[in-house]
Protein backbone atom coordinates (compact mmCIF):
# COMPACT_ATOMS: atom_id res chain seq x y z
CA UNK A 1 100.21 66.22 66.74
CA UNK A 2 99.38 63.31 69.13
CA UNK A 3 97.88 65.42 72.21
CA UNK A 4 93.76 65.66 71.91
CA UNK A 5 93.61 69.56 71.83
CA UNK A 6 90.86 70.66 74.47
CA UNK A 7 89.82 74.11 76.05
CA UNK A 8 91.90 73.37 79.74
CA UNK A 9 95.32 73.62 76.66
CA UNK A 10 94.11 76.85 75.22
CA UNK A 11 93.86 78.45 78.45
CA UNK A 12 96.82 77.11 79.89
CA UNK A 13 98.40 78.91 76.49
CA UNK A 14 96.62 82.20 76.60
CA UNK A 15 97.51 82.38 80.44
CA UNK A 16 101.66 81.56 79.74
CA UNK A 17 101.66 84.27 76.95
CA UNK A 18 99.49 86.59 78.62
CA UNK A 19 97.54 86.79 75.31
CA UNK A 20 93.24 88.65 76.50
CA UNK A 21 90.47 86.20 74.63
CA UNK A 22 90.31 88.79 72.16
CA UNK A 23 94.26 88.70 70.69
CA UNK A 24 93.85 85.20 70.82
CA UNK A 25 90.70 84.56 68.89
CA UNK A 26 91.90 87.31 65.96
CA UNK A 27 94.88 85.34 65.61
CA UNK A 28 92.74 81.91 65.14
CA UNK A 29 90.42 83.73 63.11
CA UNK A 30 87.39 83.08 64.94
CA UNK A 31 85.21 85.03 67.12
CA UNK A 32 85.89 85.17 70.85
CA UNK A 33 83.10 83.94 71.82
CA UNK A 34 83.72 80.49 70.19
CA UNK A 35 87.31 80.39 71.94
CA UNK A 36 85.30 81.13 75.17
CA UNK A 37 83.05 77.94 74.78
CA UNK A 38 86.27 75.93 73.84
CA UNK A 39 87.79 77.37 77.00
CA UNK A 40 84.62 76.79 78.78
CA UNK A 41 84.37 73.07 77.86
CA UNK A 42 87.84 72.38 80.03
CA UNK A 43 89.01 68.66 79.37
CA UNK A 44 86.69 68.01 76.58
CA UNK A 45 88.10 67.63 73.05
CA UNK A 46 87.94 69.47 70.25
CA UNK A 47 86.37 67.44 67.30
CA UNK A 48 86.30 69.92 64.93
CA UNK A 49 89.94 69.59 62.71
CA UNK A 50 89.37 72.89 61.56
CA UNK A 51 89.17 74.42 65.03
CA UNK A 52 92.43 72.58 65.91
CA UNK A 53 94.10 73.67 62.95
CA UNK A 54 92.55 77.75 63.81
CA UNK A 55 93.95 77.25 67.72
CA UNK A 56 97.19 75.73 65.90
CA UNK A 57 97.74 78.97 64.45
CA UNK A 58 97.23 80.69 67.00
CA UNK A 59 99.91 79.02 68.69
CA UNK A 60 102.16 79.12 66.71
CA UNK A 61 101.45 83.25 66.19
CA UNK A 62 102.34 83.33 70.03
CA UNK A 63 105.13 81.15 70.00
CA UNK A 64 103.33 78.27 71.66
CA UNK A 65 104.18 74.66 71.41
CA UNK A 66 102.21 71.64 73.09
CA UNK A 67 103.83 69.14 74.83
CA UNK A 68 101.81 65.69 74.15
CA UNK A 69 101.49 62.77 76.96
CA UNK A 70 104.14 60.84 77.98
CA UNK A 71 106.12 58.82 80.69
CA UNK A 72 102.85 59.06 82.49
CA UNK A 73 102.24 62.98 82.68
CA UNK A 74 99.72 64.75 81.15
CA UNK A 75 99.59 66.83 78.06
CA UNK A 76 100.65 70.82 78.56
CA UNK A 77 102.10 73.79 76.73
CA UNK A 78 105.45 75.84 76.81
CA UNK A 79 107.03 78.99 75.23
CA UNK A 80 108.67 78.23 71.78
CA UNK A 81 110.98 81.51 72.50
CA UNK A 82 111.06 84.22 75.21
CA UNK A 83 108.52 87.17 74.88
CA UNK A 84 110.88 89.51 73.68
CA UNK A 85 111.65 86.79 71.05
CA UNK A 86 108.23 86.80 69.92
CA UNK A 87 107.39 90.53 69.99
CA UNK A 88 110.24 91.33 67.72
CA UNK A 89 109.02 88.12 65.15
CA UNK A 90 105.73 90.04 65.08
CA UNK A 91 107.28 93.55 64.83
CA UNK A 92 109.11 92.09 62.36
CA UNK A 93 106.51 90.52 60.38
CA UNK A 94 104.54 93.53 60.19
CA UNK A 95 106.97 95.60 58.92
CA UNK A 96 106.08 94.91 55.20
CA UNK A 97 108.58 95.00 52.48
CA UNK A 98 108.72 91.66 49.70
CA UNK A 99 106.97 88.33 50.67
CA UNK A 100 109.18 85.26 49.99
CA UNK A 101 109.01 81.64 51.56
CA UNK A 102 111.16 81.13 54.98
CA UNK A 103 112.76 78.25 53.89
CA UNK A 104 116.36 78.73 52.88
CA UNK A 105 118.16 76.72 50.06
């Protein structure tokens, strides 16, 4: 990923999935109070690469995916699928059952 990740991104995401602080955080594996002082720091970057990677799970738990700069506009974030789309992903990862890869032959 191109786009610098910074706190104004994550709340842009947790505001389009209607995702509270706390979801959020559990799903990056880090407390909420750390996401809160990423959100709090607005344009400035994260440095950490092991933040970025925590926030890029998150993301991608919530079906988010970041649009990087270009043509002139800014960086941003949009829905990956529709809400119903992602609900049933999670119900359906929940459910249990055998653990195999994704990928299909």
């Amino acid at each position: 990923m191109n786009t610098k990740m910074t706190g104004r991104l994550i709340a842009a995401a947790r505001a389009l999935t209607g995702v509270d602080r706390e979801n959020f955080a559990q799903a990056a594996g880090m407390p909420a109070e750390t996401l809160a002082l990423m959100e709090a720091n607005g344009s400035a970057r994260l440095d950490s690469a092991a933040e970025v990677d925590a926030i890029i799970r998150a993301f991608d738990s919530f079906g988010v995916a970041v649009i990087d700069e270009q043509d002139g506009m800014g960086a941003g974030v949009r829905l990956k699928f529709t809400r119903q789309d992602v609900r049933q992903i999670q119900r359906l990862e929940g459910e249990g059952g055998i653990v195999r890869s994704d990928d299909a032959p």
